[in-house]
C-alpha atoms as a PDB file:
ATOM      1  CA  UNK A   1       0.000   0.000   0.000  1.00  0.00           C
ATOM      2  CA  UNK A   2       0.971   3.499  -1.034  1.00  0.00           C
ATOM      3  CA  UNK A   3       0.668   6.275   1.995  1.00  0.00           C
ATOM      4  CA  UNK A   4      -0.631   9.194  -0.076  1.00  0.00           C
ATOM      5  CA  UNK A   5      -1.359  12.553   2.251  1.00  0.00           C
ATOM      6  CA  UNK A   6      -4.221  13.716   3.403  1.00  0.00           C
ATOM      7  CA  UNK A   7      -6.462  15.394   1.969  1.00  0.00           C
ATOM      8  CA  UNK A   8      -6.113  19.304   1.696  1.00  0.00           C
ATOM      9  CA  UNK A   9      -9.750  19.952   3.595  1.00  0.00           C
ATOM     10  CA  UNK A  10      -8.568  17.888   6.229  1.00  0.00           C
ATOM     11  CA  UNK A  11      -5.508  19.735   6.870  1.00  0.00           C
ATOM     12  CA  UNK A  12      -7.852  23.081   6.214  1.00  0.00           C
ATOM     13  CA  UNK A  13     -10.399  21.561   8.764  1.00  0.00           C
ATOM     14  CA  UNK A  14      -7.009  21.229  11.700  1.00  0.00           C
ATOM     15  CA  UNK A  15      -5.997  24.199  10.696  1.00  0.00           C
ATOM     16  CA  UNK A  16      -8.982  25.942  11.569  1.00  0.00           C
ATOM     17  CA  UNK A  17      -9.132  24.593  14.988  1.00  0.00           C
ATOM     18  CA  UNK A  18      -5.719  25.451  15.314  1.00  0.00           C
ATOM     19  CA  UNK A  19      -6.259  28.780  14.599  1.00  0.00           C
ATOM     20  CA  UNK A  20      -9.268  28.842  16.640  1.00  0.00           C
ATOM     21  CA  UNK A  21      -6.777  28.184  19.803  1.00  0.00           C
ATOM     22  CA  UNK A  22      -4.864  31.075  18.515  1.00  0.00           C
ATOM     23  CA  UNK A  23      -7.270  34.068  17.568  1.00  0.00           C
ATOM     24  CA  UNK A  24      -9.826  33.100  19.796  1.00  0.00           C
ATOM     25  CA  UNK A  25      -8.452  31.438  22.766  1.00  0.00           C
ATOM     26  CA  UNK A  26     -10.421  28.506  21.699  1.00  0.00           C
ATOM     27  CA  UNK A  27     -13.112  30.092  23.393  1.00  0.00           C
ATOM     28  CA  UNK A  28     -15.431  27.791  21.485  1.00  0.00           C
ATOM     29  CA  UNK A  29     -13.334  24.860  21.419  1.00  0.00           C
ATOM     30  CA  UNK A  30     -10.456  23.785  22.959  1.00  0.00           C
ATOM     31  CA  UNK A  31      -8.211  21.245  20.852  1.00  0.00           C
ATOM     32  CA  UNK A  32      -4.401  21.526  22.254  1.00  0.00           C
ATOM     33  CA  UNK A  33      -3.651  18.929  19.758  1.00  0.00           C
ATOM     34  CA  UNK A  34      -4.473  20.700  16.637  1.00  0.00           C
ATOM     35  CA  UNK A  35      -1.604  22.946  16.365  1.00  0.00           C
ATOM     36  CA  UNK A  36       0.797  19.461  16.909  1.00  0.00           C
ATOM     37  CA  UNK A  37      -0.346  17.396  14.795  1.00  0.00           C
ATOM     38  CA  UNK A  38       0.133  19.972  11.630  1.00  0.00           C
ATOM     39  CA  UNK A  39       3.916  19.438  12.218  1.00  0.00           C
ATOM     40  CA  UNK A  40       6.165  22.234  10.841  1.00  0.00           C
ATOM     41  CA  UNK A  41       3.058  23.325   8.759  1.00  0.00           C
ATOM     42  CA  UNK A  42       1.502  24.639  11.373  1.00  0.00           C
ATOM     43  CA  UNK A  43       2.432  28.183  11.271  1.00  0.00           C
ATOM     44  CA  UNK A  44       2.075  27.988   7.472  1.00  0.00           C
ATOM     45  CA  UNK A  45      -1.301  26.409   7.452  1.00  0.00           C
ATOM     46  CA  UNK A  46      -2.656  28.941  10.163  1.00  0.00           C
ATOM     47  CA  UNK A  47      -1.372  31.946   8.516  1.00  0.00           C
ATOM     48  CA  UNK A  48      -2.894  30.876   4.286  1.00  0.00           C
ATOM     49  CA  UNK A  49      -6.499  30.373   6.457  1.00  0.00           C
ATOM     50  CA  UNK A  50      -6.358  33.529   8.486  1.00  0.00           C
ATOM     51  CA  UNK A  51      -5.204  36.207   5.938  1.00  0.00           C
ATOM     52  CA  UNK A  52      -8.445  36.880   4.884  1.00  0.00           C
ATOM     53  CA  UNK A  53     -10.591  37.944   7.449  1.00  0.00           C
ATOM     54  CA  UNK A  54     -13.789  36.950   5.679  1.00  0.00           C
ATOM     55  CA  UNK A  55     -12.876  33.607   6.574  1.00  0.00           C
ATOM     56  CA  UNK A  56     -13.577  34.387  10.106  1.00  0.00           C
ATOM     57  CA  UNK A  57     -17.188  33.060  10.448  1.00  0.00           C
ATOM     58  CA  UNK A  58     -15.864  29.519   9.471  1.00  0.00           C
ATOM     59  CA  UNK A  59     -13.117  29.219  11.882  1.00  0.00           C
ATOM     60  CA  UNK A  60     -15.566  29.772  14.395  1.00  0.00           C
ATOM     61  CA  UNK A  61     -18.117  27.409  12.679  1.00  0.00           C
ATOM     62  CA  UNK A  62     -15.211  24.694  12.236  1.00  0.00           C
ATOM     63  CA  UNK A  63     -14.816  24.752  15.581  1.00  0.00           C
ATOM     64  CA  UNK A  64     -18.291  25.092  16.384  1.00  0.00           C
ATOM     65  CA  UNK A  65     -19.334  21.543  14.599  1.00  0.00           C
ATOM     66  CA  UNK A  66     -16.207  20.139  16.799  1.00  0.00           C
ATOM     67  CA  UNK A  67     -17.563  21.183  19.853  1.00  0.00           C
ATOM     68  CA  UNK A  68     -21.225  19.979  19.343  1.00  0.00           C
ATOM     69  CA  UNK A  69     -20.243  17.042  18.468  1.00  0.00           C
ATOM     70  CA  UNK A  70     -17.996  16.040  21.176  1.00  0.00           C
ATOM     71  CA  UNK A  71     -20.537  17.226  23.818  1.00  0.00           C
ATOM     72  CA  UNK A  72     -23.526  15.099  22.298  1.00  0.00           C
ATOM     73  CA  UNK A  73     -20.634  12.176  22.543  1.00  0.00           C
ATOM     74  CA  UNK A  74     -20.104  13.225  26.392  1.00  0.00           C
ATOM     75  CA  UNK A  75     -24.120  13.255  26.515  1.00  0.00           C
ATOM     76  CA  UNK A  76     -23.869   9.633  25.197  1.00  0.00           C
ATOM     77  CA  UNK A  77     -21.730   8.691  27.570  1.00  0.00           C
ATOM     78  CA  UNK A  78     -23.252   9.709  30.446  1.00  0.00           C
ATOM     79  CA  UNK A  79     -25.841   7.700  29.068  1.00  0.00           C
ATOM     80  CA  UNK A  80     -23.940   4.512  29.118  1.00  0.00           C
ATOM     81  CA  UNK A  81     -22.584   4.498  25.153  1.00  0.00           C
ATOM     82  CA  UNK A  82     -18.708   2.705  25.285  1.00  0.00           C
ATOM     83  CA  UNK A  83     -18.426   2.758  21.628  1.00  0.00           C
ATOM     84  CA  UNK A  84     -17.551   5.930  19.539  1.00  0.00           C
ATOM     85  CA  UNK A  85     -16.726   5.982  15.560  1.00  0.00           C
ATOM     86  CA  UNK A  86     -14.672   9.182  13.984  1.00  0.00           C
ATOM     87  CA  UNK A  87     -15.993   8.423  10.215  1.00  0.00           C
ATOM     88  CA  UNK A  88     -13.229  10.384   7.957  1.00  0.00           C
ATOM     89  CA  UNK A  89     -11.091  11.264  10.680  1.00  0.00           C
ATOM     90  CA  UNK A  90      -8.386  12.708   8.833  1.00  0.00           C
ATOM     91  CA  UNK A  91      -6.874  15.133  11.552  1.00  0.00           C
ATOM     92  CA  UNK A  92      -9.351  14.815  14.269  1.00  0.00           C
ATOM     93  CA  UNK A  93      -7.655  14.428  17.699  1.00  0.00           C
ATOM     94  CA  UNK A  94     -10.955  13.730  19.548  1.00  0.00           C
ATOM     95  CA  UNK A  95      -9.204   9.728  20.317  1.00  0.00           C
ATOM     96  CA  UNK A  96      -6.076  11.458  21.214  1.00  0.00           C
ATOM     97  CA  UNK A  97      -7.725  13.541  23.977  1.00  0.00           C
ATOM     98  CA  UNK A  98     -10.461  10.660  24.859  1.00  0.00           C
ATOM     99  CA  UNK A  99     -11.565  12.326  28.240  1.00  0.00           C
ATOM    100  CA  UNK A 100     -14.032   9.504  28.805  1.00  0.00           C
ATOM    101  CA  UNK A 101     -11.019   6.123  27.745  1.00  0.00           C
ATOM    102  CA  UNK A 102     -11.249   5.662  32.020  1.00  0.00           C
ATOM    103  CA  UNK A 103     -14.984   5.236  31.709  1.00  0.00           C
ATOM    104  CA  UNK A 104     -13.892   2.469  29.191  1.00  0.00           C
ATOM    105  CA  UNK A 105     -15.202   4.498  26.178  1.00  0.00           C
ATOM    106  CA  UNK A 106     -13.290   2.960  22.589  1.00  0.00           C
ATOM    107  CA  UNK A 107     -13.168   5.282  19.832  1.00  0.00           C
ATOM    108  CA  UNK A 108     -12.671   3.707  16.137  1.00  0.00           C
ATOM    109  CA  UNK A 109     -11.077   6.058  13.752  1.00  0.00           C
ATOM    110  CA  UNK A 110     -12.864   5.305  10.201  1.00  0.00           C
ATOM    111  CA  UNK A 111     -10.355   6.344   7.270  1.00  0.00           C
ATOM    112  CA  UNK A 112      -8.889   5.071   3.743  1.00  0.00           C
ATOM    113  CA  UNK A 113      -5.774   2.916   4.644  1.00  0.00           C
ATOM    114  CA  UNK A 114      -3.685   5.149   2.716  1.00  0.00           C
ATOM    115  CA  UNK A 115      -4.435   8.007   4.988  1.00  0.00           C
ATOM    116  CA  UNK A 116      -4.452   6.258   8.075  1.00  0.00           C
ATOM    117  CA  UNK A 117      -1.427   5.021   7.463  1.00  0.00           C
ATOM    118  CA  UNK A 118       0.059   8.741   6.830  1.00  0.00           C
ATOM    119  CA  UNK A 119      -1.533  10.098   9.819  1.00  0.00           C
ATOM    120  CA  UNK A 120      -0.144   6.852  12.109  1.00  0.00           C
ATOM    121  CA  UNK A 121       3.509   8.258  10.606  1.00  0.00           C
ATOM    122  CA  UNK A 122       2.811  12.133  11.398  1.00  0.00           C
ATOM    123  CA  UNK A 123       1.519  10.997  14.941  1.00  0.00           C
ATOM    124  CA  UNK A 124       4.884   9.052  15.557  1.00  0.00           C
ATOM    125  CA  UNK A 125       6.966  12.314  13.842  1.00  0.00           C
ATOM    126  CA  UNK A 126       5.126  14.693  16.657  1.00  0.00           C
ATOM    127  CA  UNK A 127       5.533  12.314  19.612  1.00  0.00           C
ATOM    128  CA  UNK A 128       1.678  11.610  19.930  1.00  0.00           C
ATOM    129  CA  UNK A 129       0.873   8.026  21.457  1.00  0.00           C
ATOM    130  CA  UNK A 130      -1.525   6.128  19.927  1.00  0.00           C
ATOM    131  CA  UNK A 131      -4.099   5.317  23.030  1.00  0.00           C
ATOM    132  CA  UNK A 132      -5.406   1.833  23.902  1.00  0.00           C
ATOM    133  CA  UNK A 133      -8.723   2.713  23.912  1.00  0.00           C
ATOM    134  CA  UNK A 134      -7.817   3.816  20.211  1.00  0.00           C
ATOM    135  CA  UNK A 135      -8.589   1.094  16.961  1.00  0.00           C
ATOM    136  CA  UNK A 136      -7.956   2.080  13.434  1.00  0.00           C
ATOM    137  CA  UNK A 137     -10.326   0.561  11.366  1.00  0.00           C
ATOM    138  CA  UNK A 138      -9.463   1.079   7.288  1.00  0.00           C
ATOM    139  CA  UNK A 139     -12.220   1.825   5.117  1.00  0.00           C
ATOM    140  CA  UNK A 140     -13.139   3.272   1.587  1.00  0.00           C
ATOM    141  CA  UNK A 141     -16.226   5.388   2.100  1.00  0.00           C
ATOM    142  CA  UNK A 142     -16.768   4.271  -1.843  1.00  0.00           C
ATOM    143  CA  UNK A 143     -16.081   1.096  -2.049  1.00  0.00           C
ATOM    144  CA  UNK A 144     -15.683  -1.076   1.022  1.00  0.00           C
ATOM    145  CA  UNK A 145     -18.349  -2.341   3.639  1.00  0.00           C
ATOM    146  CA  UNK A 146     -18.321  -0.332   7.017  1.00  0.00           C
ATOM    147  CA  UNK A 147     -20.073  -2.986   8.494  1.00  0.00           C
ATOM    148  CA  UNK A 148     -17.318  -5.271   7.836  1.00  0.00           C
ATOM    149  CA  UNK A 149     -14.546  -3.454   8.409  1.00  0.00           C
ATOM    150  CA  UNK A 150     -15.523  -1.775  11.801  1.00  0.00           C
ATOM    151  CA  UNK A 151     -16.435  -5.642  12.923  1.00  0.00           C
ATOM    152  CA  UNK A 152     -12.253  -6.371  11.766  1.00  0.00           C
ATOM    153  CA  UNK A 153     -11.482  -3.732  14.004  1.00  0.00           C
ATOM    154  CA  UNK A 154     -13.738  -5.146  17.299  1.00  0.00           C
ATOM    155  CA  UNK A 155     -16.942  -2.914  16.643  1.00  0.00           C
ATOM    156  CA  UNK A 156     -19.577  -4.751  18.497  1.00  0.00           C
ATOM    157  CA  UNK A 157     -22.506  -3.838  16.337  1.00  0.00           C
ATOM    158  CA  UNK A 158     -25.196  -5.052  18.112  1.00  0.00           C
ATOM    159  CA  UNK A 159     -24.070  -2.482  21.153  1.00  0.00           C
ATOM    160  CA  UNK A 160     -25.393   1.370  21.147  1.00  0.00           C
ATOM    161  CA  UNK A 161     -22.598   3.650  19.429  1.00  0.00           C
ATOM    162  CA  UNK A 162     -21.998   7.509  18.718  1.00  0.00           C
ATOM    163  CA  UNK A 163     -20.523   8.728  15.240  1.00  0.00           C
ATOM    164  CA  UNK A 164     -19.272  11.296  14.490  1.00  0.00           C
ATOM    165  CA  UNK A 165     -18.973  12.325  10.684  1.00  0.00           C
ATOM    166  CA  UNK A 166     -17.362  15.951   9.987  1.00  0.00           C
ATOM    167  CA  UNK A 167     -16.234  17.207   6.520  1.00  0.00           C
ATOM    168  CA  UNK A 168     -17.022  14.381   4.822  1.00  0.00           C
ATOM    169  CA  UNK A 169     -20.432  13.862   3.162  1.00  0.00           C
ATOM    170  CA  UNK A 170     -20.397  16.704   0.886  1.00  0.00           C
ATOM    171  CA  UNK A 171     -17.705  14.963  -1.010  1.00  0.00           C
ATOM    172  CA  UNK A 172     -19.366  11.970  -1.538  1.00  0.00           C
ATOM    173  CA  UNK A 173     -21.689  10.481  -3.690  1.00  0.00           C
ATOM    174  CA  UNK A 174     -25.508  10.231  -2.289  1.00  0.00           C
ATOM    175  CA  UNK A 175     -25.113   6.572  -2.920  1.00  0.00           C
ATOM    176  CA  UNK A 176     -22.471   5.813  -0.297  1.00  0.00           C
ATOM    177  CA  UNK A 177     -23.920   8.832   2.208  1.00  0.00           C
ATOM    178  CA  UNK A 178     -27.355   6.504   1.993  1.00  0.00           C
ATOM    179  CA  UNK A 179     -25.538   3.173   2.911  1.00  0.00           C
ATOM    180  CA  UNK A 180     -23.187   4.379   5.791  1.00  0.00           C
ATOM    181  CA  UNK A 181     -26.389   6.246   7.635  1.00  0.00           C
ATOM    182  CA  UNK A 182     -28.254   3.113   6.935  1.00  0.00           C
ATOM    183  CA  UNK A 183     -25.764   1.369   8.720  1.00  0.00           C
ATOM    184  CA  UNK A 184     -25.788   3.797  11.535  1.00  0.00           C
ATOM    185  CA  UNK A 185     -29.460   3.693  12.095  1.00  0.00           C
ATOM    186  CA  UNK A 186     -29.202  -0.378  12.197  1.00  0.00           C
ATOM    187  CA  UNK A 187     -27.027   0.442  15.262  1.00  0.00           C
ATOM    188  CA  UNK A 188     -29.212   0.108  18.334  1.00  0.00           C
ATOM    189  CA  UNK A 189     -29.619   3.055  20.295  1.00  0.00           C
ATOM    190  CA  UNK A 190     -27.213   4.706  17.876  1.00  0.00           C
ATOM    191  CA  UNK A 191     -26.659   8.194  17.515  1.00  0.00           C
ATOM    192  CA  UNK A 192     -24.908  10.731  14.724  1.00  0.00           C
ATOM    193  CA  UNK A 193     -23.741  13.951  14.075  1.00  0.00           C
ATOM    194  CA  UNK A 194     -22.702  14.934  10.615  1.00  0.00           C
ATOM    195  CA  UNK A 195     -22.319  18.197   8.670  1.00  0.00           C
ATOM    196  CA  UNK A 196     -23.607  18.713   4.984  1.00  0.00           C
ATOM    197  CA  UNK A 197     -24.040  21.627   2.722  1.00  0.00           C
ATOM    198  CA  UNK A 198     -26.968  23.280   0.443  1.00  0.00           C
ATOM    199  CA  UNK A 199     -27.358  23.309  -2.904  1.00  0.00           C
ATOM    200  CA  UNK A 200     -25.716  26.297  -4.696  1.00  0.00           C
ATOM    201  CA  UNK A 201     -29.225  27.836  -5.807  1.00  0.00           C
ATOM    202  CA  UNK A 202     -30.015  28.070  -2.282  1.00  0.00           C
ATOM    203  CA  UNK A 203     -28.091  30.913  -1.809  1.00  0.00           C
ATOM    204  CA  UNK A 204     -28.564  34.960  -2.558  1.00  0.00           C
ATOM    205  CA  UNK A 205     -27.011  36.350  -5.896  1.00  0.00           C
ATOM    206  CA  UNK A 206     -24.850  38.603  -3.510  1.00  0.00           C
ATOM    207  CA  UNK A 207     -23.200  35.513  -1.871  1.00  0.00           C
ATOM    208  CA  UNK A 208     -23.688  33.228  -4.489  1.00  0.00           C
ATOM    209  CA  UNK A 209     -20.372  33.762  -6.346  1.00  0.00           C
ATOM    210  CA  UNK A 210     -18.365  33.317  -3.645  1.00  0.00           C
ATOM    211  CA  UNK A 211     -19.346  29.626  -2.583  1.00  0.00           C
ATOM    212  CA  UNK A 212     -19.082  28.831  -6.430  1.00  0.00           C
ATOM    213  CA  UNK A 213     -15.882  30.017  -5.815  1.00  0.00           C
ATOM    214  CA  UNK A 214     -14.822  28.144  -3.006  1.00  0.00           C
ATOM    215  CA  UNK A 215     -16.278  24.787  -4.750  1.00  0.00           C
ATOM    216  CA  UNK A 216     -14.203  25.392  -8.142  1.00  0.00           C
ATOM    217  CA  UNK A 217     -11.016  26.020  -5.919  1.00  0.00           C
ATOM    218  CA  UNK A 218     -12.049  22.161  -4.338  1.00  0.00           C
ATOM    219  CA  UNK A 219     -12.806  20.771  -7.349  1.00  0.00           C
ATOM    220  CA  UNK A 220      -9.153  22.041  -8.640  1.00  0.00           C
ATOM    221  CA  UNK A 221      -7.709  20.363  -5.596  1.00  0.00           C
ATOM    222  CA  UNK A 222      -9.323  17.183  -6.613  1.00  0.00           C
ATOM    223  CA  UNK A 223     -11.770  17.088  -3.858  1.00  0.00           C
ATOM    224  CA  UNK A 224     -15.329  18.636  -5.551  1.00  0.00           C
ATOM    225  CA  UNK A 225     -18.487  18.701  -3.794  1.00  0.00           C
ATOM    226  CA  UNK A 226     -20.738  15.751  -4.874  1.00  0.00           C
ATOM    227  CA  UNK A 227     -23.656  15.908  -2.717  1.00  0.00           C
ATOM    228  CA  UNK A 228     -26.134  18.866  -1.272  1.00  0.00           C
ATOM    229  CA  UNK A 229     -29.221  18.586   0.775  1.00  0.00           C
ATOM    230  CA  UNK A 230     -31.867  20.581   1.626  1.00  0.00           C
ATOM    231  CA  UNK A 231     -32.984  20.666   5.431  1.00  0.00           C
ATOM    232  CA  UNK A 232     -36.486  19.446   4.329  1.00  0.00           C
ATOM    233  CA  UNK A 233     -34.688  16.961   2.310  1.00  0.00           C
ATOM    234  CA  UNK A 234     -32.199  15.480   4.568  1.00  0.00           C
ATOM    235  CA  UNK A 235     -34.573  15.460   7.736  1.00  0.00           C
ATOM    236  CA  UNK A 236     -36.921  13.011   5.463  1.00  0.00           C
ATOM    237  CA  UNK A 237     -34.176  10.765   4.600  1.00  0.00           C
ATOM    238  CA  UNK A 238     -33.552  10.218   8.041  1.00  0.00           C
ATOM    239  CA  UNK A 239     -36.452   9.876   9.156  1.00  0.00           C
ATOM    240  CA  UNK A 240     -36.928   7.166   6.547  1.00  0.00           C
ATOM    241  CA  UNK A 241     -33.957   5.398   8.167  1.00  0.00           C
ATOM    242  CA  UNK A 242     -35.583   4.952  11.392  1.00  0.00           C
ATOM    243  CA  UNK A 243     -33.918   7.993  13.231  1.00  0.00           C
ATOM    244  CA  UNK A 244     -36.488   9.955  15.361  1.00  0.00           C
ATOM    245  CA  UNK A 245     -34.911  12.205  17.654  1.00  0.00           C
ATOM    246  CA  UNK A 246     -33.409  14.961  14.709  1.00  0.00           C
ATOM    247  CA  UNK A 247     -31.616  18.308  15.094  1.00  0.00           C
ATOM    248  CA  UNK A 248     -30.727  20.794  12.222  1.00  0.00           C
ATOM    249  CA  UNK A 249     -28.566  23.647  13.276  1.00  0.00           C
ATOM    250  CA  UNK A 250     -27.458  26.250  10.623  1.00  0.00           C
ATOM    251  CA  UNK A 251     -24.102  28.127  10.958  1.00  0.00           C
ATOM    252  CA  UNK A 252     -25.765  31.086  13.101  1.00  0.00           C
ATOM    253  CA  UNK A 253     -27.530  28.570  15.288  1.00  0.00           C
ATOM    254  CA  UNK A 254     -24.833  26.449  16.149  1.00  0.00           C
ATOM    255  CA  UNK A 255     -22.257  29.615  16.802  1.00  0.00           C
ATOM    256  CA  UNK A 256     -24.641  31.320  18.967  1.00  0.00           C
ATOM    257  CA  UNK A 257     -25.983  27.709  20.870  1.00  0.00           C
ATOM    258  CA  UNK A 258     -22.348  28.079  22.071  1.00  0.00           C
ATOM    259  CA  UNK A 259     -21.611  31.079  22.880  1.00  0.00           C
ATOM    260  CA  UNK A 260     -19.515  31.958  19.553  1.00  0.00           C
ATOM    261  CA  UNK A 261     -17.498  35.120  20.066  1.00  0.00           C
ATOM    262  CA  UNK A 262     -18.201  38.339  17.250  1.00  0.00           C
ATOM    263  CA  UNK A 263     -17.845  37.389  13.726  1.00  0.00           C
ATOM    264  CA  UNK A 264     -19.436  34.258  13.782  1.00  0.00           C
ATOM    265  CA  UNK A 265     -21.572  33.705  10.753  1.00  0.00           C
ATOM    266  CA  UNK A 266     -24.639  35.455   9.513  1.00  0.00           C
ATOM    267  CA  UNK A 267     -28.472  33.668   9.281  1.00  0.00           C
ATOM    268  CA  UNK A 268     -28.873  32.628   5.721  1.00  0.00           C
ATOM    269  CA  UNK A 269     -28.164  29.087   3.639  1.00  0.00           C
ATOM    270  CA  UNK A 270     -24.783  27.430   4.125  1.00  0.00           C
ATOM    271  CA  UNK A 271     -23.317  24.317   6.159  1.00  0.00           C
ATOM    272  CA  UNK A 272     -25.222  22.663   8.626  1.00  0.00           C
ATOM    273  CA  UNK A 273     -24.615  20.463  11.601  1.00  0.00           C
ATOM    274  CA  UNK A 274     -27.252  17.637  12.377  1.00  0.00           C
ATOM    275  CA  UNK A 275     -27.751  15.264  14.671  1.00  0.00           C
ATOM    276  CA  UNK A 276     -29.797  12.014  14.307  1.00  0.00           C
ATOM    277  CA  UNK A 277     -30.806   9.933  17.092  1.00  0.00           C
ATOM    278  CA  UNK A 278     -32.956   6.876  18.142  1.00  0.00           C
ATOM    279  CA  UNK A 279     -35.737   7.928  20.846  1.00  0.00           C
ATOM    280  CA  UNK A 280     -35.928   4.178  22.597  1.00  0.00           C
END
């Protein structure tokens, strides 16, 4: 196998909690980790995604989505759930903090092989120990069965589980979004929270151009957006799953649910945060 790097939103996704610690105190979220694992990017990364002040509002919302999700996982928890997934991890250090591993809470860290194997080599460059409550469990989103791999790794399927999916459904196709939540919601007493974005039309002519902007500059990258929901849309699909206990926050919700300091983002269409849930 080939170790190929990650991808560039995932560095862009670290480097906006990163910078989050150092614009904003991490007043939102804290993630002392973020800055180490970029390496001797850091500084680099921090500085390309904090030139433009614009790009402000999603800082805060990157580390926004972080923070919600972690704190439904600690409401989980408290709630007797020893089984978390990081879907896409790429440069998530939630298993490398794991405040709950003496509760006995095992986090799986969902990733190509490729890329896990990258980020297993930047982890031993920076001196971060891989935990034992930590599993690696390699899967293609595309083309591999989650089910099967996670059971490789010593997921215990028919036990209630948290996921947590960030940055990663808006690049793929609606066909492998529909199987992984359909796995999720087979998951008893499972629970999710995953980001997505809105169609392009969606949004006003005077911010229009600049999210067709940002998607042509991902597309160039090799990593275009694939798949948009509506709310209305998504909400249904889930539903249709089995999941009954839903949340949709937008970007000004979520930033002002916790506590987001000036210049977080303004009402309007743009990335959301959901949670989906089994009542029983």
């Amino acid at each position: 196998m080939t170790e190929r790097p990650p991808s560039r939103t995932a560095l862009g996704a670290a480097g906006y909690r990163a910078a989050h610690q150092q614009f904003e105190g991490g007043k939102v979220f804290s993630d002392p980790l973020a800055r180490v694992i970029l390496g001797d990017d850091a500084d680099a990364i921090i500085a390309s995604l904090s030139a433009d002040p614009t790009q402000r509002g999603m800082r805060i919302f990157m580390a926004a989505r972080s923070r919600f999700a972690e704190d439904c996982l600690g409401g989980a928890v408290s709630r007797g759930v020893r089984q978390a997934v990081v879907l896409g991890a790429g440069f998530d250090t939630f298993a490398l903090r794991n405040p709950f591993s003496d509760l006995g809470l095992r986090v799986f860290e969902v990733d190509h092989p490729a890329t896990q194997a990258w980020k297993r080599r930047r982890l031993s460059e920076v001196g971060l120990v891989v935990p034992a409550s930590l599993t690696f469990a390699a899967v293609d989103f595309e083309s591999d069965d989650l089910g099967q791999g996670l059971r490789d790794a010593g997921f215990e399927a028919d036990r209630p589980a948290f996921f947590m999916w960030l940055g990663v459904v808006p690049y793929l196709e609606r066909t492998a979004i529909a199987a992984t939540l359909r796995y999720i919601a087979g998951v008893p007493k499972s629970e999710v929270v995953f980001d997505y974005s809105e169609p392009l039309e969606n949004y006003p002519p005077e911010r229009r151009d600049a999210v067709v902007a940002l998607a042509a500059r991902t597309a160039e990258i090799g990593e275009p957006w694939l798949s948009h929901f509506n709310p209305d849309e998504i909400v249904q699909e889930l539903l249709g799953y089995g999941f009954d206990d839903i949340e949709d926050l937008g970007m000004s919700d979520l930033a002002m649910r916790l506590g987001a300091p000036a210049g977080a983002p303004e009402r309007g269409p743009g990335p959301h945060l959901i949670r989906a849930a089994h009542k029983a």
